[in-house]
C-alpha atoms as a PDB file:
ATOM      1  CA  UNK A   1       0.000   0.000   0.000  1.00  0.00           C
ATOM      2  CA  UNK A   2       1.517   3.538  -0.770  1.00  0.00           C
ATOM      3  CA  UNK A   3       1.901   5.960   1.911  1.00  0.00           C
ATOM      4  CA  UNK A   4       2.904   9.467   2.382  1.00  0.00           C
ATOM      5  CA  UNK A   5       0.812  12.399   2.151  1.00  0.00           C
ATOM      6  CA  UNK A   6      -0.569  13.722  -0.921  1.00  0.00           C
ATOM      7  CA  UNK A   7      -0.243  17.377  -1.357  1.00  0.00           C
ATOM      8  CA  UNK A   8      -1.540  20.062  -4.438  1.00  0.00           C
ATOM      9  CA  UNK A   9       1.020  18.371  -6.830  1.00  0.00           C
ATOM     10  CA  UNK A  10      -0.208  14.578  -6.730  1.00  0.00           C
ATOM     11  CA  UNK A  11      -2.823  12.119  -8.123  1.00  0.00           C
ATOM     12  CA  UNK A  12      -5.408  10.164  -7.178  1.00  0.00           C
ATOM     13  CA  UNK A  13      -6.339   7.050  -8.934  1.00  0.00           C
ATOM     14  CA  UNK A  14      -9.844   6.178  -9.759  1.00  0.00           C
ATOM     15  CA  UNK A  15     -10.201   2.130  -9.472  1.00  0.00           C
ATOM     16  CA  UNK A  16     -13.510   2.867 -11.597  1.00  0.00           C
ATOM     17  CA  UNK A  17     -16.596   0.191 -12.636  1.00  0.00           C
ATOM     18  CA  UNK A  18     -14.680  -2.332 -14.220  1.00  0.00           C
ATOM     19  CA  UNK A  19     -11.291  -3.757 -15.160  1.00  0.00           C
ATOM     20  CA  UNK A  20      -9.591  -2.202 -18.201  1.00  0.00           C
ATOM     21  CA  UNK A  21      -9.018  -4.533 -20.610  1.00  0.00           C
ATOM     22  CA  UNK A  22      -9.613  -5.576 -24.617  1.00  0.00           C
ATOM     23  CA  UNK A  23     -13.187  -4.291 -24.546  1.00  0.00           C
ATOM     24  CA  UNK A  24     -12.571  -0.482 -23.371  1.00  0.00           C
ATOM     25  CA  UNK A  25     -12.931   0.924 -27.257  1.00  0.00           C
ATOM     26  CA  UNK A  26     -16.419  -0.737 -27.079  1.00  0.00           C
ATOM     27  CA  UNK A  27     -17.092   0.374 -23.770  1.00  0.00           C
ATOM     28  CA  UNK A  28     -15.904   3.880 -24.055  1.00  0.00           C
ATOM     29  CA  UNK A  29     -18.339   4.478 -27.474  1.00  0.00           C
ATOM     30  CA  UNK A  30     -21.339   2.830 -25.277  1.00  0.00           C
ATOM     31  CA  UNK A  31     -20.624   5.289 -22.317  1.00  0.00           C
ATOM     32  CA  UNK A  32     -20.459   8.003 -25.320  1.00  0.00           C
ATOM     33  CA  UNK A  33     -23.449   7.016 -26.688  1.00  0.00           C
ATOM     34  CA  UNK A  34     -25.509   6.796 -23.513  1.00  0.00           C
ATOM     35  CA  UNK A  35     -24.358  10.303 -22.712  1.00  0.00           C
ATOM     36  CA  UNK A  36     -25.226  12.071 -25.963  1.00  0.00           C
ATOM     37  CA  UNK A  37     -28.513  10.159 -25.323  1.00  0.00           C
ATOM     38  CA  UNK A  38     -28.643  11.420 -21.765  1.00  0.00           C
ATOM     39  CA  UNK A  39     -27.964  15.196 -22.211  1.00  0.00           C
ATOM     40  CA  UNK A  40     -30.444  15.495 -25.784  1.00  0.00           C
ATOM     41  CA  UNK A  41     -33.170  13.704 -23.334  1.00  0.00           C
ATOM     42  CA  UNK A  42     -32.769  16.553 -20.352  1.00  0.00           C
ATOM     43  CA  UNK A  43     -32.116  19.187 -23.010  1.00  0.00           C
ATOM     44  CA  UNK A  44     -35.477  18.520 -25.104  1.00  0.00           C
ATOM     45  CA  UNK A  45     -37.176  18.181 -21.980  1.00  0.00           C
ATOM     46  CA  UNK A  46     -35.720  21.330 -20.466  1.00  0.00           C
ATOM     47  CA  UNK A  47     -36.602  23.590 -24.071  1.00  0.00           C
ATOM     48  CA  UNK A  48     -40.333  22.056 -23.988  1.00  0.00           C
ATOM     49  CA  UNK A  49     -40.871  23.107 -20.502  1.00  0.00           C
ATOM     50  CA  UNK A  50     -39.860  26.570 -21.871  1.00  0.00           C
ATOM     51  CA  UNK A  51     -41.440  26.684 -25.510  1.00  0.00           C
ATOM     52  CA  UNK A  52     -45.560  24.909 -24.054  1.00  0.00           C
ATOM     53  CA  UNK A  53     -46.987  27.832 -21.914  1.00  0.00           C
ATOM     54  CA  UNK A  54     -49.222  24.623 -20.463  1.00  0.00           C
ATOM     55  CA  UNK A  55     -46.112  23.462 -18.156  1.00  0.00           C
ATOM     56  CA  UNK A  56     -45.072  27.147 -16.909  1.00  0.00           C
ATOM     57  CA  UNK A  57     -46.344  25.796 -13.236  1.00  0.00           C
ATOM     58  CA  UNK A  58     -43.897  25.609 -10.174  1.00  0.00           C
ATOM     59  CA  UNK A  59     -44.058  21.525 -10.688  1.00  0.00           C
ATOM     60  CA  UNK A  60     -42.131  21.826 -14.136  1.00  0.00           C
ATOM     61  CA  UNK A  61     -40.193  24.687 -13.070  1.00  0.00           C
ATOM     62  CA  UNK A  62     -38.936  22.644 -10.371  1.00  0.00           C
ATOM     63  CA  UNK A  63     -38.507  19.390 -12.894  1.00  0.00           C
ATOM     64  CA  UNK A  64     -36.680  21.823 -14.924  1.00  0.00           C
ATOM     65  CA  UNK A  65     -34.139  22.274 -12.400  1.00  0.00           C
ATOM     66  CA  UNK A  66     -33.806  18.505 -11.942  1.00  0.00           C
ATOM     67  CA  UNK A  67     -33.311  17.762 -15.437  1.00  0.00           C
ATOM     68  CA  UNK A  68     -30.434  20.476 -15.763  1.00  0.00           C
ATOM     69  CA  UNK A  69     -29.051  19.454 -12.497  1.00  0.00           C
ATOM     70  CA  UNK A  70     -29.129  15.719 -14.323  1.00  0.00           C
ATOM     71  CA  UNK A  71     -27.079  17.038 -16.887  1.00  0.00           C
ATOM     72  CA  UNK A  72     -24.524  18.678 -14.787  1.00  0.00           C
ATOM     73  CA  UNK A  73     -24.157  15.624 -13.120  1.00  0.00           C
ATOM     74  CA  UNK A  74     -22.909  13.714 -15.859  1.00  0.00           C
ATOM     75  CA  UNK A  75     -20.501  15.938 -17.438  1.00  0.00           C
ATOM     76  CA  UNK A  76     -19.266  15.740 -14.215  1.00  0.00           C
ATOM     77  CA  UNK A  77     -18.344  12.283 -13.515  1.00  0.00           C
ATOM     78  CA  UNK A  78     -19.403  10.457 -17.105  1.00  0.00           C
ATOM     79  CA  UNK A  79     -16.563  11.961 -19.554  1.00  0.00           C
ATOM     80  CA  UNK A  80     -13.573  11.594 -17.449  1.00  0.00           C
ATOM     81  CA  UNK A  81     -14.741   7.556 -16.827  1.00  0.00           C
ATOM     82  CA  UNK A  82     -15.064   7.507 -20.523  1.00  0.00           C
ATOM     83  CA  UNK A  83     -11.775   9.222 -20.861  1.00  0.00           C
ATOM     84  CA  UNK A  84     -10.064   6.297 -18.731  1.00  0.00           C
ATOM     85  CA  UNK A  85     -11.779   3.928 -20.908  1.00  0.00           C
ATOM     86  CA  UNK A  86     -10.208   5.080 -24.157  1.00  0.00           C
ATOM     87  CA  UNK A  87      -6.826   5.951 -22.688  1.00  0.00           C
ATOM     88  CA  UNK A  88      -6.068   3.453 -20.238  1.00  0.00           C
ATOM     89  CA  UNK A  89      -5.007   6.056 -17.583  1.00  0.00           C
ATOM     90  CA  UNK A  90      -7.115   6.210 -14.412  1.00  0.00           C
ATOM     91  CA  UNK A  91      -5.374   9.258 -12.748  1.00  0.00           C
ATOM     92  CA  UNK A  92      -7.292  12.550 -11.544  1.00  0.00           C
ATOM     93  CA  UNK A  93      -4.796  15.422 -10.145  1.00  0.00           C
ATOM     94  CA  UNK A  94      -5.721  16.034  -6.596  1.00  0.00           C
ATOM     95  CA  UNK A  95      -7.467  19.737  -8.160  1.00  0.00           C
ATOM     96  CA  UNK A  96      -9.294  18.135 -10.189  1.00  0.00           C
ATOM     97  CA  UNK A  97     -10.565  15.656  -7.596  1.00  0.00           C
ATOM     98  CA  UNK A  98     -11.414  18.396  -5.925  1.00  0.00           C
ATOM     99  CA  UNK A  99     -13.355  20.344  -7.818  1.00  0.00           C
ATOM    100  CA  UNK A 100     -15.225  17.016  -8.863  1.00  0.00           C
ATOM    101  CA  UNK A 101     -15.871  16.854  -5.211  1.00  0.00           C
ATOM    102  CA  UNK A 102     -17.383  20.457  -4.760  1.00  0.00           C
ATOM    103  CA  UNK A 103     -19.730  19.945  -8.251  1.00  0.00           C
ATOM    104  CA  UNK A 104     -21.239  16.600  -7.294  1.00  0.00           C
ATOM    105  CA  UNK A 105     -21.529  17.945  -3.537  1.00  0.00           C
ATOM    106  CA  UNK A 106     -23.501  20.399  -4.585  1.00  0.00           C
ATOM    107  CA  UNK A 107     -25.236  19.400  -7.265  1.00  0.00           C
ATOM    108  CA  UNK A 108     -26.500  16.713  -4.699  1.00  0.00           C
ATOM    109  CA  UNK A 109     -27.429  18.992  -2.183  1.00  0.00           C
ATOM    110  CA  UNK A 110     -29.357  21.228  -4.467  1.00  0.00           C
ATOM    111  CA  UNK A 111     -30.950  18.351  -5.822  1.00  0.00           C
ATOM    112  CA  UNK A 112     -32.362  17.128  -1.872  1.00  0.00           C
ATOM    113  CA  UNK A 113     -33.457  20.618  -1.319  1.00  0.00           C
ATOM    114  CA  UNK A 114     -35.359  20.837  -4.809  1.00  0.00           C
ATOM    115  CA  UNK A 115     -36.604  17.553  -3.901  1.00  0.00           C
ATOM    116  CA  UNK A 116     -37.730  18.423  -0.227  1.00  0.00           C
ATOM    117  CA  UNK A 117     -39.122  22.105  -2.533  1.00  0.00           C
ATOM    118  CA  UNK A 118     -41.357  19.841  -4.763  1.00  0.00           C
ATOM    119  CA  UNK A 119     -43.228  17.888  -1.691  1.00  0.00           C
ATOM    120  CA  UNK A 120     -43.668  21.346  -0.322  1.00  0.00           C
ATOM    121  CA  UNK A 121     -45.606  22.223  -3.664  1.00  0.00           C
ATOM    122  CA  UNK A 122     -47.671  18.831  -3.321  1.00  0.00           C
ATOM    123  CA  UNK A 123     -49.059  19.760  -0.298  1.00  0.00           C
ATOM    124  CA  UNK A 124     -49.661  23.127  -0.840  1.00  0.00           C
ATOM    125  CA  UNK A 125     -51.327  21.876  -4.477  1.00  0.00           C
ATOM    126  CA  UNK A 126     -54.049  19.130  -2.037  1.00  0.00           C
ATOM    127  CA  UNK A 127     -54.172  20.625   1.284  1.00  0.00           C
ATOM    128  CA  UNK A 128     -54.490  24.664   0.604  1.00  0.00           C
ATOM    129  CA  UNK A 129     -55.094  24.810  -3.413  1.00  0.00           C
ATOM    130  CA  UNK A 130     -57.076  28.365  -2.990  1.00  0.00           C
ATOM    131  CA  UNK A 131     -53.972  29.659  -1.774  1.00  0.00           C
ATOM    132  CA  UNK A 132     -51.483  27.657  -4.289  1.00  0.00           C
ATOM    133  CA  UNK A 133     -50.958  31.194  -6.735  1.00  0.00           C
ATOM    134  CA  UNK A 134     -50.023  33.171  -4.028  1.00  0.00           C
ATOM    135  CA  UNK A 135     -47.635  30.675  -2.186  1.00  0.00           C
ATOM    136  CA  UNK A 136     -45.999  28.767  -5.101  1.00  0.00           C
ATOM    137  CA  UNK A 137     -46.321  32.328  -7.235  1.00  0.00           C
ATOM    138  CA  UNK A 138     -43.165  32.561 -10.049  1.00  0.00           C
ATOM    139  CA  UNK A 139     -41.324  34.952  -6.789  1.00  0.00           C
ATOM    140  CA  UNK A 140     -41.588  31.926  -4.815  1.00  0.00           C
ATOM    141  CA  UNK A 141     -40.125  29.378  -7.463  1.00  0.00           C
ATOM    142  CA  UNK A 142     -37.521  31.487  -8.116  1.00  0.00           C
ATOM    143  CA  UNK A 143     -36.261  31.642  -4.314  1.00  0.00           C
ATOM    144  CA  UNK A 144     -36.442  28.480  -3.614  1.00  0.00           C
ATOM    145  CA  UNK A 145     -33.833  27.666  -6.456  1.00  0.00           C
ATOM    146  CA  UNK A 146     -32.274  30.308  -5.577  1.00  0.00           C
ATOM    147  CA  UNK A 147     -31.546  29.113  -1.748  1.00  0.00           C
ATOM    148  CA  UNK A 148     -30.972  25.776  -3.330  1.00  0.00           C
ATOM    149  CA  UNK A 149     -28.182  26.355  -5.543  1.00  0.00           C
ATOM    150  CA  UNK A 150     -26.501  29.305  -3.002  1.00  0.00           C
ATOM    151  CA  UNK A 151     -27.098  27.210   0.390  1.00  0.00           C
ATOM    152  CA  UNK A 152     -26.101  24.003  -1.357  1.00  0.00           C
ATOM    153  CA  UNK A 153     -22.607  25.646  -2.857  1.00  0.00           C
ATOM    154  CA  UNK A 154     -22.067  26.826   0.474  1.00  0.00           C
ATOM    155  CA  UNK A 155     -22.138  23.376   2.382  1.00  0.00           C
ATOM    156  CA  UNK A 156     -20.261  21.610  -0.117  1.00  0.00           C
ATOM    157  CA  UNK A 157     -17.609  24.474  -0.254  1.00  0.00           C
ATOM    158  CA  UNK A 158     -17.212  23.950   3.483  1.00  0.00           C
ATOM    159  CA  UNK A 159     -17.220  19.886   2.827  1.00  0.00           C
ATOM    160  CA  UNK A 160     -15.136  20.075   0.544  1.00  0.00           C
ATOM    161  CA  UNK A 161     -12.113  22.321   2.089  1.00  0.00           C
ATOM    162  CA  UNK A 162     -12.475  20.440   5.094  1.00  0.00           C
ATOM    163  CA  UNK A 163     -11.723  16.969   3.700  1.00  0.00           C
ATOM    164  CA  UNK A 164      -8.912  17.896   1.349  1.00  0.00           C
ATOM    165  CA  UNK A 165      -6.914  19.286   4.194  1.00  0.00           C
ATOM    166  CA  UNK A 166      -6.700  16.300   5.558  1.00  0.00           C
ATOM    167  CA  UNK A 167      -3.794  14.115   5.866  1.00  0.00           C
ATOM    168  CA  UNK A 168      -4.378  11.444   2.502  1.00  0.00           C
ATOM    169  CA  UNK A 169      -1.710   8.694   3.517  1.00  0.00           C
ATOM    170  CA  UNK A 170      -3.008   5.648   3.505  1.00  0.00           C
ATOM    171  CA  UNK A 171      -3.167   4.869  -0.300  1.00  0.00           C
ATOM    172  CA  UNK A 172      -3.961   7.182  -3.650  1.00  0.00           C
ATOM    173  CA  UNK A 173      -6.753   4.597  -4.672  1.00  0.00           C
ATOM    174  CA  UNK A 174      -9.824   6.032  -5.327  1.00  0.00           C
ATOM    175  CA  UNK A 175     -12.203   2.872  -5.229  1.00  0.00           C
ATOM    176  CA  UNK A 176     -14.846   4.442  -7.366  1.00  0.00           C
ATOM    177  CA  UNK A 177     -15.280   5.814 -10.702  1.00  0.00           C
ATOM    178  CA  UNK A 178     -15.241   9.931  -9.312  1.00  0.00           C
ATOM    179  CA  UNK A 179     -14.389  11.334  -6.014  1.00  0.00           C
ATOM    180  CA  UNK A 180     -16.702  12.193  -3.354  1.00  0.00           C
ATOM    181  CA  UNK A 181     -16.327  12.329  -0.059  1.00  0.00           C
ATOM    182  CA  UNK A 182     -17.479   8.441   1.175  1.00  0.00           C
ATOM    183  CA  UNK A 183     -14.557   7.343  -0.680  1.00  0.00           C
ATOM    184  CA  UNK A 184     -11.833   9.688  -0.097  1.00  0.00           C
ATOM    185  CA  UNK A 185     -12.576   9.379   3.978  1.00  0.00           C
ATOM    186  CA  UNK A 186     -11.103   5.355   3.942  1.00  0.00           C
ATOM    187  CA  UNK A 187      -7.454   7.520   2.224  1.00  0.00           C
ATOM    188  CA  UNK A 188      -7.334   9.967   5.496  1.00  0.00           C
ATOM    189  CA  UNK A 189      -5.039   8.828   8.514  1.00  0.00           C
ATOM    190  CA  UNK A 190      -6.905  10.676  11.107  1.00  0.00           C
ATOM    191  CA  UNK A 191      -9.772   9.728  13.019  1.00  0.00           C
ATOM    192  CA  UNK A 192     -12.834  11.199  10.893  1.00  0.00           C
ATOM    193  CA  UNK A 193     -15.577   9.608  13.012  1.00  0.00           C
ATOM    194  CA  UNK A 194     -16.804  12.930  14.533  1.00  0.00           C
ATOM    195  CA  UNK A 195     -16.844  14.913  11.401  1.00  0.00           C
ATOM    196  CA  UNK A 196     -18.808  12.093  10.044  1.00  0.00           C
ATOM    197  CA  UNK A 197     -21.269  12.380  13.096  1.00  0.00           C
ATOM    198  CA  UNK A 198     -21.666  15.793  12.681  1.00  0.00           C
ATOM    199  CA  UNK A 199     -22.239  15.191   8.907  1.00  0.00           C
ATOM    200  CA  UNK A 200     -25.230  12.529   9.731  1.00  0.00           C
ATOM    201  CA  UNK A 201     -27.101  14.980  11.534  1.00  0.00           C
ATOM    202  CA  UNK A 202     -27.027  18.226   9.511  1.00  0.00           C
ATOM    203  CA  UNK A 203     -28.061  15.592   7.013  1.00  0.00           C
ATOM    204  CA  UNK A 204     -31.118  14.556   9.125  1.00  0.00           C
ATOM    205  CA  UNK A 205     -32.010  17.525  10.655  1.00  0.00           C
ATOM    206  CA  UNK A 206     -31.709  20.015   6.970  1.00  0.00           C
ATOM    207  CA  UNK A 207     -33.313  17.234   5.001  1.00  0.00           C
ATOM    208  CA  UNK A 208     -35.721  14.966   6.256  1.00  0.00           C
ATOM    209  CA  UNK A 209     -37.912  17.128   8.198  1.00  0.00           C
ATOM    210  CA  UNK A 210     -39.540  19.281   5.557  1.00  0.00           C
ATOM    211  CA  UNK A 211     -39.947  16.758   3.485  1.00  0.00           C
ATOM    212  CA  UNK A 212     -41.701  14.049   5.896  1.00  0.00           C
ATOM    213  CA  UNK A 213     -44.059  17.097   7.417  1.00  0.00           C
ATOM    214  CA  UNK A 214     -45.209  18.144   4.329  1.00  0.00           C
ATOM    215  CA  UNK A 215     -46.469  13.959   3.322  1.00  0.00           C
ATOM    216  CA  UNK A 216     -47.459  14.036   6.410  1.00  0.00           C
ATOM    217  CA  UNK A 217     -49.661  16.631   6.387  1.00  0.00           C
ATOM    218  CA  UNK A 218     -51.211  15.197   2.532  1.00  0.00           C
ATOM    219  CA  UNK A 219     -51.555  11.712   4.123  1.00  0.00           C
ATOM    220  CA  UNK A 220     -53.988  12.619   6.823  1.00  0.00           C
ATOM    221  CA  UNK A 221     -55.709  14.632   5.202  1.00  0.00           C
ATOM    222  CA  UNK A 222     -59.313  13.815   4.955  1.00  0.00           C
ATOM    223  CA  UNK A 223     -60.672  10.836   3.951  1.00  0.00           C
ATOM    224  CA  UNK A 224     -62.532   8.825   1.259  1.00  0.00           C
ATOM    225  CA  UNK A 225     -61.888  10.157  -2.356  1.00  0.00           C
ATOM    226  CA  UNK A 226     -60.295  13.185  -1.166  1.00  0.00           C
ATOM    227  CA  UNK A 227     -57.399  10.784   0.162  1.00  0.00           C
ATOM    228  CA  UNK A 228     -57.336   8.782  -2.517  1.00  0.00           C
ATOM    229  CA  UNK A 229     -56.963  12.066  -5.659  1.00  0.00           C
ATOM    230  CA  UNK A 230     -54.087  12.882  -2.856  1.00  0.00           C
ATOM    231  CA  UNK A 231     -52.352   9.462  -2.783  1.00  0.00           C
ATOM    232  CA  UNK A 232     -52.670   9.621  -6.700  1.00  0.00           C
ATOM    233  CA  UNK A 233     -51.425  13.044  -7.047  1.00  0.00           C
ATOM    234  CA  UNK A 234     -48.428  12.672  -5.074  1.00  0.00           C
ATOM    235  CA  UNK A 235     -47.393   8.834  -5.517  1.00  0.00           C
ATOM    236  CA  UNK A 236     -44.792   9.102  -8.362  1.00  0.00           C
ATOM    237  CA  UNK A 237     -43.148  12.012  -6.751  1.00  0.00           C
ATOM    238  CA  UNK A 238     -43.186  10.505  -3.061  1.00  0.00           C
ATOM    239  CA  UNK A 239     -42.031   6.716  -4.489  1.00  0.00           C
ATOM    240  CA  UNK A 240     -38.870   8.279  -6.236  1.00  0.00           C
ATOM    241  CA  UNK A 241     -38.084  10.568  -3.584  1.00  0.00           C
ATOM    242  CA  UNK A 242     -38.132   8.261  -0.557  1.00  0.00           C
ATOM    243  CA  UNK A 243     -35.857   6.429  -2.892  1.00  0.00           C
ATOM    244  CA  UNK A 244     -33.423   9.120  -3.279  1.00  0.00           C
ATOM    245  CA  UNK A 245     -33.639  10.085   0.016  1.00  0.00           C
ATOM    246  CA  UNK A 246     -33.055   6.051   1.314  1.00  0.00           C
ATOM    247  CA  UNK A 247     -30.072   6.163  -0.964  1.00  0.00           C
ATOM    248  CA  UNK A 248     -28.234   9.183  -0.700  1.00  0.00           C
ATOM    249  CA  UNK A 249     -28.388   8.596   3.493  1.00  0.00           C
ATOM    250  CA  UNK A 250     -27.106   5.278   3.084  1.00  0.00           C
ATOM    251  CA  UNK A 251     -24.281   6.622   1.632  1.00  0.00           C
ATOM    252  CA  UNK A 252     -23.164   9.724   3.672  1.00  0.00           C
ATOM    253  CA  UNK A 253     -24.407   8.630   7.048  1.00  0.00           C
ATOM    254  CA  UNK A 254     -22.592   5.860   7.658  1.00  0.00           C
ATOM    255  CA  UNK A 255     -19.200   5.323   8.999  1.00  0.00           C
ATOM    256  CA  UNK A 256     -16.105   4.387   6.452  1.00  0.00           C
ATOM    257  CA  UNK A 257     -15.522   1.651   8.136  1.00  0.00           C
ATOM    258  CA  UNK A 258     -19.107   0.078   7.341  1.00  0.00           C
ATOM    259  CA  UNK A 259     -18.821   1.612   3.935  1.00  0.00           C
ATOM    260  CA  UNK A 260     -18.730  -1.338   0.718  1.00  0.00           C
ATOM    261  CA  UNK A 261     -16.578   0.228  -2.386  1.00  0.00           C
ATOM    262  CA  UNK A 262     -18.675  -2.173  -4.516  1.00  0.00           C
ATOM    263  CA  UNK A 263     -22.151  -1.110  -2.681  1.00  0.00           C
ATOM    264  CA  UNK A 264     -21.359   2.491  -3.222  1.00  0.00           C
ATOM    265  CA  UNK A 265     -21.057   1.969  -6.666  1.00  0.00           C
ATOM    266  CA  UNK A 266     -24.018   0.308  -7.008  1.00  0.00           C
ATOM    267  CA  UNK A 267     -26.120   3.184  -5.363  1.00  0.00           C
ATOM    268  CA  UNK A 268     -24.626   5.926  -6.831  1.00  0.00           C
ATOM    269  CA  UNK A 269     -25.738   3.786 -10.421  1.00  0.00           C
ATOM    270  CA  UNK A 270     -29.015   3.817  -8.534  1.00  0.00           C
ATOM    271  CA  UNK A 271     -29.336   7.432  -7.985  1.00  0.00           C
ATOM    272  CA  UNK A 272     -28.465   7.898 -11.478  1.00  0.00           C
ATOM    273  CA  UNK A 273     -31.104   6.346 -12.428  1.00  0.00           C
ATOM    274  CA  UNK A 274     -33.482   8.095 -10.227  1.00  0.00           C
ATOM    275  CA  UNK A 275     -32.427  11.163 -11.493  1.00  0.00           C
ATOM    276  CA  UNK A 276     -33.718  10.312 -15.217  1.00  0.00           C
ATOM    277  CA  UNK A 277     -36.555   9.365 -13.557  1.00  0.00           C
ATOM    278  CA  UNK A 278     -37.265  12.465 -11.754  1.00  0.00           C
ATOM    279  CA  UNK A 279     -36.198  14.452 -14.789  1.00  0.00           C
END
């Protein structure tokens, strides 16, 4: 295993998805293809929300925002794994692990809060839709993307300048296919457990709460068909949010030590997929 610490100067190197072998050409061109296929998706979705005056409401404004978040996400991580592919190197400069750090962190973040944003406008839309074009007016919309994107760079600056300050000495092996911060905490050779605490419970206490009192407040409501228009109305949304949610927690509220390389993997492929959903 390689020790020493890594400073400014050094590189990180992404294990990635698979093994590099005969078949990275072919992989490489179906990773290309499947990201051309990917951005034209959230781009045509994004210009129809724009061109039909029929989806100008705070839902598709809101889905909007997913979709371009979506696409932000994959240039992030998508071409440099494809890169690796076709040229056989796996490196990332510690910078540029860095930065890919900050992006994804926020891009996550922003996506939670839009998330947490859009089961606010569900319950508005069932439980007080007399007052829905006053509370979710365009004003409203627009600062509540607005807090998204600023509050959510904010964290994951902070996130981010903490971690890579750290001491990295344990190895330079990235056991993913991009950096973020469940995998780079295994590299550090300090004892991490109480920023991870205190990461578990911002998590819990910024997240979950809006979120679960605004379901709350459409589940109980009423009774009989009422209930039933609400459980219809909100289902889709609820089903791939708890999902997200259920996800994303499993993977930054947990110690390292409990932490599987190959499970991680697997979930961030998971909330991949959620986000084409949700876009």
């Amino acid at each position: 295993m390689e020790t020493g610490n890594l400073s400014l100067g050094a590189d990180f190197t992404l294990v990635g998805l698979f093994h590099y072998g005969p078949a990275d050409t072919l992989l490489f061109a179906v990773i290309a293809i499947l990201f051309a296929v990917a951005v034209m998706g959230n781009v045509t979705l994004v210009h129809l929300i724009r061109l039909d005056r029929r989806l100008h409401t705070p839902m598709y404004f809101l889905l909007s925002q997913l979709s371009i978040i979506d696409m932000m996400y994959i240039s992030t991580t998508v071409p440099k794994m494809a890169a690796n592919f076709l040229s056989g190197s796996r490196t990332i400069s510690f910078l540029g692990c860095e930065i890919q750090t900050f992006v994804f962190l926020t891009l996550g973040a922003s996506e939670a809060l839009l998330l947490g944003f859009m089961s606010y406008d569900r319950y508005i839309a069932v439980c007080r839709p007399l007052h829905y074009p006053v509370l979710m007016s365009r004003k409203a919309c627009g600062c509540m993307v607005t807090c998204a994107w600023s509050s959510s760079s904010i964290i994951a600056l902070v996130h981010t300048l903490y971690v890579f300050q750290l001491p990295f000495c344990r190895s330079a092996h990235i056991n993913h296919f991009f950096c973020e911060i469940p995998s780079l905490l295994p590299l550090v050779c300090e004892d991490t457990s109480q920023y991870e605490h205190t990461v578990t419970m911002s998590g819990l206490v910024v997240l979950l709460p809006p979120f679960l009192a605004s379901y709350a407040q459409v589940l109980v409501m009423g009774s009989g068909k009422g209930q039933t228009k609400a459980m219809s109305t909100c289902s889709s949304h609820l089903t791939a949010a708890s999902l997200f949610y259920t996800t994303g927690l499993s993977t930054y509220t947990q110690p390292h030590s409990l932490h599987s390389p190959a499970r991680d993997k697997v979930v961030a492929e998971v909330l991949g997929a959620l986000r084409r959903q949700l876009g």
